[in-house]
N, C-alpha and C. Protein backbone atom coordinates (compact mmCIF):
# COMPACT_ATOMS: atom_id res chain seq x y z
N UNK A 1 -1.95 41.55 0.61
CA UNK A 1 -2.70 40.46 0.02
C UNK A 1 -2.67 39.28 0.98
N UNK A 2 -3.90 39.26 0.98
CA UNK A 2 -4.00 37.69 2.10
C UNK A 2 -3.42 36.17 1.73
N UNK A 3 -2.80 35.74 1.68
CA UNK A 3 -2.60 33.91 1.30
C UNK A 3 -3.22 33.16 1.76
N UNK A 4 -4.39 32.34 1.00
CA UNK A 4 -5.20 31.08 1.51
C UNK A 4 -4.15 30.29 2.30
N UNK A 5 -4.78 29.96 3.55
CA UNK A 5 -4.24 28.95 4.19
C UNK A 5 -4.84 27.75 4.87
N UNK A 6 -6.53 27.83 4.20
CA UNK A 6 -7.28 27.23 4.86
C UNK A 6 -7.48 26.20 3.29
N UNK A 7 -8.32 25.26 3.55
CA UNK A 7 -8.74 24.04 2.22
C UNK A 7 -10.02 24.92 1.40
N UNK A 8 -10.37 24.56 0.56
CA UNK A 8 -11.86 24.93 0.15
C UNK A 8 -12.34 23.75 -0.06
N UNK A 9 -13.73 23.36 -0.15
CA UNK A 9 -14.59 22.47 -0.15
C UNK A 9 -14.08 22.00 -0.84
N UNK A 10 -14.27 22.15 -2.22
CA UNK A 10 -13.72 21.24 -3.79
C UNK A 10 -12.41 20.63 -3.25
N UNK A 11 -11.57 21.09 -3.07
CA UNK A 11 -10.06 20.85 -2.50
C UNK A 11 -10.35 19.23 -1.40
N UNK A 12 -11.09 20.05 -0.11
CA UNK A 12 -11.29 18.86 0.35
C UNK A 12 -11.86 17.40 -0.02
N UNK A 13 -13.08 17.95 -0.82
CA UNK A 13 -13.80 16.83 -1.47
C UNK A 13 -12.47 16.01 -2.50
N UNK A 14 -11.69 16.54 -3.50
CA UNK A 14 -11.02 15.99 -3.96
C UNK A 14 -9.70 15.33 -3.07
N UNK A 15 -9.55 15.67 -1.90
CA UNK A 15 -8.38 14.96 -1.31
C UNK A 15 -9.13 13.51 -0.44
N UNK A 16 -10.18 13.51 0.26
CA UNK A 16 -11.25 13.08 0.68
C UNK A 16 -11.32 11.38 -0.54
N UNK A 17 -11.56 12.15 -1.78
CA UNK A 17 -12.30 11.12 -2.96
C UNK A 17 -10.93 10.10 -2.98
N UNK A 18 -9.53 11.00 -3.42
CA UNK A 18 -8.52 10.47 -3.43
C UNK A 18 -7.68 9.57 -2.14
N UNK A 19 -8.17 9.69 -1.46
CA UNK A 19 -8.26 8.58 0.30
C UNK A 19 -9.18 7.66 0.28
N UNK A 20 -10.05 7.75 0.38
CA UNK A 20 -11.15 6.51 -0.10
C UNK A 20 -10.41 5.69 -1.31
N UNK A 21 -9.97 6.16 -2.57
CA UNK A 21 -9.72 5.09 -3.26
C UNK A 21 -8.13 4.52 -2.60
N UNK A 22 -7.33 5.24 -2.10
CA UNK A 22 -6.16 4.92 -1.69
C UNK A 22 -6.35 3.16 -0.34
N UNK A 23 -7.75 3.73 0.43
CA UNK A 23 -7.92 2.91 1.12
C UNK A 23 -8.61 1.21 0.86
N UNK A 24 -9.40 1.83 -0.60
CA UNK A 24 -9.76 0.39 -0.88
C UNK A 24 -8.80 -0.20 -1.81
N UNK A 25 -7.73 0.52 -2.60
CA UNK A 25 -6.43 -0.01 -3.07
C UNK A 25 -5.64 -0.69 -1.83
N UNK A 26 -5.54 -0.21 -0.45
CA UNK A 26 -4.62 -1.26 0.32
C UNK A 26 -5.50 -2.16 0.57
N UNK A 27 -6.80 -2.12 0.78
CA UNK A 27 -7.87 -3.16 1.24
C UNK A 27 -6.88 -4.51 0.37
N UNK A 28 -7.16 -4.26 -0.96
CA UNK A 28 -6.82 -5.00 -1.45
C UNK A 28 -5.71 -5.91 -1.93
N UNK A 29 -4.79 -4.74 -1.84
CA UNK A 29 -3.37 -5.03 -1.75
C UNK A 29 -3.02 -6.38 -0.43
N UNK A 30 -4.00 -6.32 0.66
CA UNK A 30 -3.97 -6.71 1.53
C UNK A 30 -4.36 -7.82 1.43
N UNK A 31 -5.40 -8.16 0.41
CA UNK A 31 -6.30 -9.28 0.47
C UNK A 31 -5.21 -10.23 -0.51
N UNK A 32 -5.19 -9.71 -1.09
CA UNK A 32 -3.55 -9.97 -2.75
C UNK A 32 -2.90 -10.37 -1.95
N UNK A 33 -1.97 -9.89 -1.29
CA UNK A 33 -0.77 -10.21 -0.36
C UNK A 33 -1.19 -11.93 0.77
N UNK A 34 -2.40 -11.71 1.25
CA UNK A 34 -2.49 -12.54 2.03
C UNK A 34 -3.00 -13.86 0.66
N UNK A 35 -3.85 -14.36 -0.10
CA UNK A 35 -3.57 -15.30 -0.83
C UNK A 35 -2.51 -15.57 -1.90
N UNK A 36 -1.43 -15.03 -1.97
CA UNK A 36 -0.19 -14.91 -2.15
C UNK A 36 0.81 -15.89 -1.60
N UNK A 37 0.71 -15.46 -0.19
CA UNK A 37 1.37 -16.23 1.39
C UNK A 37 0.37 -17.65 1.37
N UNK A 38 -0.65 -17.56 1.21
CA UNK A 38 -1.32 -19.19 1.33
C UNK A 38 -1.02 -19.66 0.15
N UNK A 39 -0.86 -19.41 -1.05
CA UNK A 39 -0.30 -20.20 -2.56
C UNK A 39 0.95 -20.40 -2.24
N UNK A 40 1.53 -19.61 -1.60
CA UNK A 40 3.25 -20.38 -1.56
C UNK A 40 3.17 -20.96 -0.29
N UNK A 41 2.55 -21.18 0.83
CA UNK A 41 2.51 -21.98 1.58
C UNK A 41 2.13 -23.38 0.86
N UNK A 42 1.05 -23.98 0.08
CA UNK A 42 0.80 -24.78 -0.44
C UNK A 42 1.61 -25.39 -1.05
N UNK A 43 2.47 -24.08 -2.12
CA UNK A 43 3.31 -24.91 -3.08
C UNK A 43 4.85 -25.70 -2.34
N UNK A 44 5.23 -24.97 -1.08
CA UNK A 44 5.95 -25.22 -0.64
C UNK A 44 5.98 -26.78 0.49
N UNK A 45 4.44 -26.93 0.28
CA UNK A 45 4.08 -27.93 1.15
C UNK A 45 4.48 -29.20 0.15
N UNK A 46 4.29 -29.10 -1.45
CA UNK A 46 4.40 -29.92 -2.21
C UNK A 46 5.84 -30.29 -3.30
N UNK A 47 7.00 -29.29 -2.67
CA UNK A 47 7.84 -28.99 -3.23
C UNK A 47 9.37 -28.39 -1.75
N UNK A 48 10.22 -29.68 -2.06
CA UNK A 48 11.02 -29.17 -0.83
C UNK A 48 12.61 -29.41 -1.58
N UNK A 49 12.62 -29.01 -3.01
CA UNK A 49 13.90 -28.65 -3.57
C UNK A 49 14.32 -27.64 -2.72
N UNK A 50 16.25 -27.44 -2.42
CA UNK A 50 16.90 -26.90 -1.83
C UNK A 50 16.49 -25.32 -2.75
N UNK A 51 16.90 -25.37 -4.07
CA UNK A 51 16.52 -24.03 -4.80
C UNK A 51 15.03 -23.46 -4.87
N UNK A 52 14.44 -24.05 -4.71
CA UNK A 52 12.84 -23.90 -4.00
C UNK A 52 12.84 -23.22 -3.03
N UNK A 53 12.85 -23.73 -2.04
CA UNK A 53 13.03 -23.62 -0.45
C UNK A 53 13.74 -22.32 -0.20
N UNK A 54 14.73 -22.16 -0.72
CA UNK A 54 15.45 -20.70 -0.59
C UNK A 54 14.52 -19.44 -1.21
N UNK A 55 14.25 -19.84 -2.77
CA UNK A 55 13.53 -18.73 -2.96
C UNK A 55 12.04 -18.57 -2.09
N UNK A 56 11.59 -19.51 -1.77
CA UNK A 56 10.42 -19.16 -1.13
C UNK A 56 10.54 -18.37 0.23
N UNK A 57 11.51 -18.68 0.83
CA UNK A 57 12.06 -18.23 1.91
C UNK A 57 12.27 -16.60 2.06
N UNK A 58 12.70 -16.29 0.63
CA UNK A 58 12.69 -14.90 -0.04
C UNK A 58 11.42 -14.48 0.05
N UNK A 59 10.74 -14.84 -0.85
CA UNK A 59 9.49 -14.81 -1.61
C UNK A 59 8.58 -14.44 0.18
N UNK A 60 8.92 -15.48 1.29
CA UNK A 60 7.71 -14.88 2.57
C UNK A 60 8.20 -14.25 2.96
N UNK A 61 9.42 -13.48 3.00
CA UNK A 61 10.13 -12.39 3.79
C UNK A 61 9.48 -11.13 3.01
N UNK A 62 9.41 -10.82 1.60
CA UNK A 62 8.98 -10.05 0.98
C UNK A 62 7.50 -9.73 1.14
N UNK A 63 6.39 -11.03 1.13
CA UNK A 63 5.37 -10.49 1.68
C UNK A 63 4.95 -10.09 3.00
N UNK A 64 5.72 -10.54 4.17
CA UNK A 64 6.27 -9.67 4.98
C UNK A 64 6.24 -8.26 5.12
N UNK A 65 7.38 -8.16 4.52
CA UNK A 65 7.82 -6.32 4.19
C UNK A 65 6.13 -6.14 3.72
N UNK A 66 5.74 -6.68 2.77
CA UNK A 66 4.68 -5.75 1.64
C UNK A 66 3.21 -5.50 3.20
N UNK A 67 3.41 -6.43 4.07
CA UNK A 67 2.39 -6.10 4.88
C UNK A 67 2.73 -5.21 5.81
N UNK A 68 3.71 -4.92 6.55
CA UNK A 68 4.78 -4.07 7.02
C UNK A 68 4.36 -2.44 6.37
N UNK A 69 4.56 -2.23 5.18
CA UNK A 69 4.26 -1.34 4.26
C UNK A 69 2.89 -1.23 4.73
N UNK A 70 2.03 -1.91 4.02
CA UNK A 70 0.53 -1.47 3.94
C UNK A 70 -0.35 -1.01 5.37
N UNK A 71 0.72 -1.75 6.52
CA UNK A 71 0.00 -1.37 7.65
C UNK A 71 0.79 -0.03 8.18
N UNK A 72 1.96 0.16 8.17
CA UNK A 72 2.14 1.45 7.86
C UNK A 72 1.19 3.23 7.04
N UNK A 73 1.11 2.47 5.55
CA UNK A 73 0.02 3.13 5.12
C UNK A 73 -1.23 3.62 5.37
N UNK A 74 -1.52 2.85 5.70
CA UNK A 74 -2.77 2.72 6.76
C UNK A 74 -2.88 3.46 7.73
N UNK A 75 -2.10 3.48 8.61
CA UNK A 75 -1.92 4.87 9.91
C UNK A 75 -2.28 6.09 8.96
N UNK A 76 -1.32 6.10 8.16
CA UNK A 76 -0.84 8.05 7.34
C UNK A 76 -2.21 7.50 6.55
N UNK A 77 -2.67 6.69 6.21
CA UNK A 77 -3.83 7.18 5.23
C UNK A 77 -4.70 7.98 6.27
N UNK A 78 -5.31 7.42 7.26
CA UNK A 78 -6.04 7.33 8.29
C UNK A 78 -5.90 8.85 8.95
N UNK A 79 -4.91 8.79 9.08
CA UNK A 79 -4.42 10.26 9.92
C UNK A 79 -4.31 11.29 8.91
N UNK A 80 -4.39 11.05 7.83
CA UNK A 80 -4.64 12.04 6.58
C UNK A 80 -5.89 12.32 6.67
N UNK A 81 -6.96 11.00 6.40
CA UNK A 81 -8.27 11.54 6.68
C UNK A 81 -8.60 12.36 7.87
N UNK A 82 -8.18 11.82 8.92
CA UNK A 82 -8.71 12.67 10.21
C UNK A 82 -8.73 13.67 9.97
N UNK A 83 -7.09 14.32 9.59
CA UNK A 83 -6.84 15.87 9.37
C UNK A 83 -7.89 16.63 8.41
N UNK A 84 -8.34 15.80 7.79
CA UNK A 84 -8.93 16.48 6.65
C UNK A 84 -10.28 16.91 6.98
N UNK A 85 -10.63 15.63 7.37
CA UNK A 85 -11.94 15.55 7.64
C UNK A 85 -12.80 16.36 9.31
N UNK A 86 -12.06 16.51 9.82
CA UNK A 86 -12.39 16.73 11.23
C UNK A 86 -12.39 18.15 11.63
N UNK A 87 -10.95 18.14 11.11
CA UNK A 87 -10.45 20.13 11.15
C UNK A 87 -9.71 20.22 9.75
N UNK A 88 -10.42 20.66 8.80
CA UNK A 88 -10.00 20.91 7.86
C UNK A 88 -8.84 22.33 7.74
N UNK A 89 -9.56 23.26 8.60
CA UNK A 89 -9.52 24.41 8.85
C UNK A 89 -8.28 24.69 9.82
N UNK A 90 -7.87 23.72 10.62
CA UNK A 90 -7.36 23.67 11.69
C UNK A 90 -5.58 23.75 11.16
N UNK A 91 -5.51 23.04 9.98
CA UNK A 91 -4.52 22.57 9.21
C UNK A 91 -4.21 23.08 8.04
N UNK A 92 -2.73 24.12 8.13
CA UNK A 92 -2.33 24.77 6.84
C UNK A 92 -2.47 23.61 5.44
N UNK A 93 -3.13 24.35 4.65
CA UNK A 93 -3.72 24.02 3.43
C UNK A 93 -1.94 23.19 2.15
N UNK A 94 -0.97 24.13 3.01
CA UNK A 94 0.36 23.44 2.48
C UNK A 94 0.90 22.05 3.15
N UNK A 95 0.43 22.13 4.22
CA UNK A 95 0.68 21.07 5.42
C UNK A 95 -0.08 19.44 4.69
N UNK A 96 -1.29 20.01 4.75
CA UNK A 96 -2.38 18.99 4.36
C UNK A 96 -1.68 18.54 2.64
N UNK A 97 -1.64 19.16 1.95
CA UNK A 97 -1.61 19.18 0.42
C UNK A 97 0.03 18.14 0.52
N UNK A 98 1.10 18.67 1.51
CA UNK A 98 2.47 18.08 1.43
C UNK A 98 2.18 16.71 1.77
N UNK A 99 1.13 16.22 2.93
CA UNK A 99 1.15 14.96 3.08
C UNK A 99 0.21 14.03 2.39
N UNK A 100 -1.07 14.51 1.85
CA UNK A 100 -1.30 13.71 0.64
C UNK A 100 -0.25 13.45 -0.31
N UNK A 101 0.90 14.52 -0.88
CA UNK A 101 1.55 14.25 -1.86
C UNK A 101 2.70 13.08 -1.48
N UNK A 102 3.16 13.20 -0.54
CA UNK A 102 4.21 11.99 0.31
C UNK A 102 3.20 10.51 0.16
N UNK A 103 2.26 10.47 0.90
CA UNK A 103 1.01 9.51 0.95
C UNK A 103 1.01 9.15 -0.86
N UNK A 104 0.70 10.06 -1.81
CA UNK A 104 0.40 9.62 -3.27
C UNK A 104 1.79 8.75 -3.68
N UNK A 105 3.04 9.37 -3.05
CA UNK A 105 4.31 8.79 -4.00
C UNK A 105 4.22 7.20 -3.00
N UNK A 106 3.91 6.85 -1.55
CA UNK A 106 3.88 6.17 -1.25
C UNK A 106 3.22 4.87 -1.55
N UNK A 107 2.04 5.38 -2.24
CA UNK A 107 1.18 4.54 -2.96
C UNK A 107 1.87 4.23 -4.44
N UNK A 108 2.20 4.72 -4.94
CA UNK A 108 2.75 4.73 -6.17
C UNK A 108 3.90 3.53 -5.94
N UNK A 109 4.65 3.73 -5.17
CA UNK A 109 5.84 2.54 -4.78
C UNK A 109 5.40 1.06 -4.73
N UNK A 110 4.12 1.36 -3.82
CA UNK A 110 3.28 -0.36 -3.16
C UNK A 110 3.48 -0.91 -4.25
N UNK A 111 2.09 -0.05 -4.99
CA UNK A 111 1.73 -0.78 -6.54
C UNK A 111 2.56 -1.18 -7.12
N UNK A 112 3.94 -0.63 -7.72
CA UNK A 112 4.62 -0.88 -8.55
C UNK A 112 5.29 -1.88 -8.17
N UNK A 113 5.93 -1.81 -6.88
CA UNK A 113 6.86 -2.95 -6.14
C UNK A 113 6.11 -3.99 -5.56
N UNK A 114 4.49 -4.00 -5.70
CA UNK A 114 4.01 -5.22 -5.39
C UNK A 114 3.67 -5.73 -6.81
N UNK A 115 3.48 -5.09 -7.57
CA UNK A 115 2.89 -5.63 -8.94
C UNK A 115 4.13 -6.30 -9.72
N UNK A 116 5.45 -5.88 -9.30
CA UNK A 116 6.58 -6.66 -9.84
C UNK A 116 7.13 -7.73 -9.14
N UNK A 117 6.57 -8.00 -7.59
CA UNK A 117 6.95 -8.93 -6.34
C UNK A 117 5.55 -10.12 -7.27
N UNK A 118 4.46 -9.66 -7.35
CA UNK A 118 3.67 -10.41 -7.56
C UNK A 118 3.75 -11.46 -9.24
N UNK A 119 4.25 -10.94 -10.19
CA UNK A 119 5.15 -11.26 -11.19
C UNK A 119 5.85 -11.97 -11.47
N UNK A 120 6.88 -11.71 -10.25
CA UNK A 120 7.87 -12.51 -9.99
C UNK A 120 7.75 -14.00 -9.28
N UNK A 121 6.62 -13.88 -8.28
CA UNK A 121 6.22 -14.99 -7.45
C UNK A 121 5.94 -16.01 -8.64
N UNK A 122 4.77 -15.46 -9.55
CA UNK A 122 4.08 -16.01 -10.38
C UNK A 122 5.32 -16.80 -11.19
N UNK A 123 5.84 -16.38 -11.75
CA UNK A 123 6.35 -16.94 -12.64
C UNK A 123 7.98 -18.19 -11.93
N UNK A 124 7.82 -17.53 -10.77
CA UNK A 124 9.00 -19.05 -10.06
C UNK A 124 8.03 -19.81 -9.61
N UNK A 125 6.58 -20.30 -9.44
CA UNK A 125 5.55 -20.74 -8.93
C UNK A 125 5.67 -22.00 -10.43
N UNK A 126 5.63 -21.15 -11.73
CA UNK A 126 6.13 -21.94 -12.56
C UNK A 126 6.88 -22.71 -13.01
N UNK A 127 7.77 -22.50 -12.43
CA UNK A 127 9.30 -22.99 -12.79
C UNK A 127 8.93 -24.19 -11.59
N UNK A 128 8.47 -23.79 -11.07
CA UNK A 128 8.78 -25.23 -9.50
C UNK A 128 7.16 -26.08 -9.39
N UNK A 129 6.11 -25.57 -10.52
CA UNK A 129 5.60 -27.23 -10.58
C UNK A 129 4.78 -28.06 -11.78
């Protein structure tokens, strides 16, 4: 008995559909992140408490990391598509399938750990004006 080792169309089309949205989720993540860094630049322009100042200090190191991350992502999204898209065929069908699934949990992290970074900003943004 033979074992598929190649993609089938549907397969591709669905890993394909699922990269495109992965990519306009960092688009955005990106765009999030960067007026993020200009709101606490502002607030910090208008606010120079010592307990301020520290957390914000936090607060740009973290969006930092979160861009760090996304441009990371970005390569493996990218190089996911290539694989997919170029030589589908070229690339065991377990190979391809293992690094979308690494790529999916990776995405899964952003969101969650930016959606609770972003939360968090929000609500010490409150506290300090």
């Amino acid at each position: 008995m033979e074992v598929n080792t190649t993609i089938s169309t549907r397969k591709q089309t669905q890993l394909e559909h699922e990269i495109n949205t992965w990519e306009r989720s960092v688009l955005f993540f990106r765009q999030e992140n960067a007026q993020l860094k200009t709101r606490l630049s502002v607030v910090t322009d208008n606010n120079n408490e010592k307990e301020f100042v520290e957390l914000a200090e936090y607060f740009q190191s973290q969006f930092l990391l979160i861009d760090e991350i996304i441009y990371k992502l970005r390569i493996e999204i990218k190089k996911q598509s290539d694989d997919i898209r170029i030589n589908p065929q070229g690339k065991k069908l377990k190979e391809l399938l293992s690094n979308q699934e690494l790529i999916r949990k990776k995405m899964i992290c952003l969101e969650n750990d930016f959606s609770r970074l972003k939360n968090e900003f929000n609500q010490l943004i409150m506290q300090f004006i």
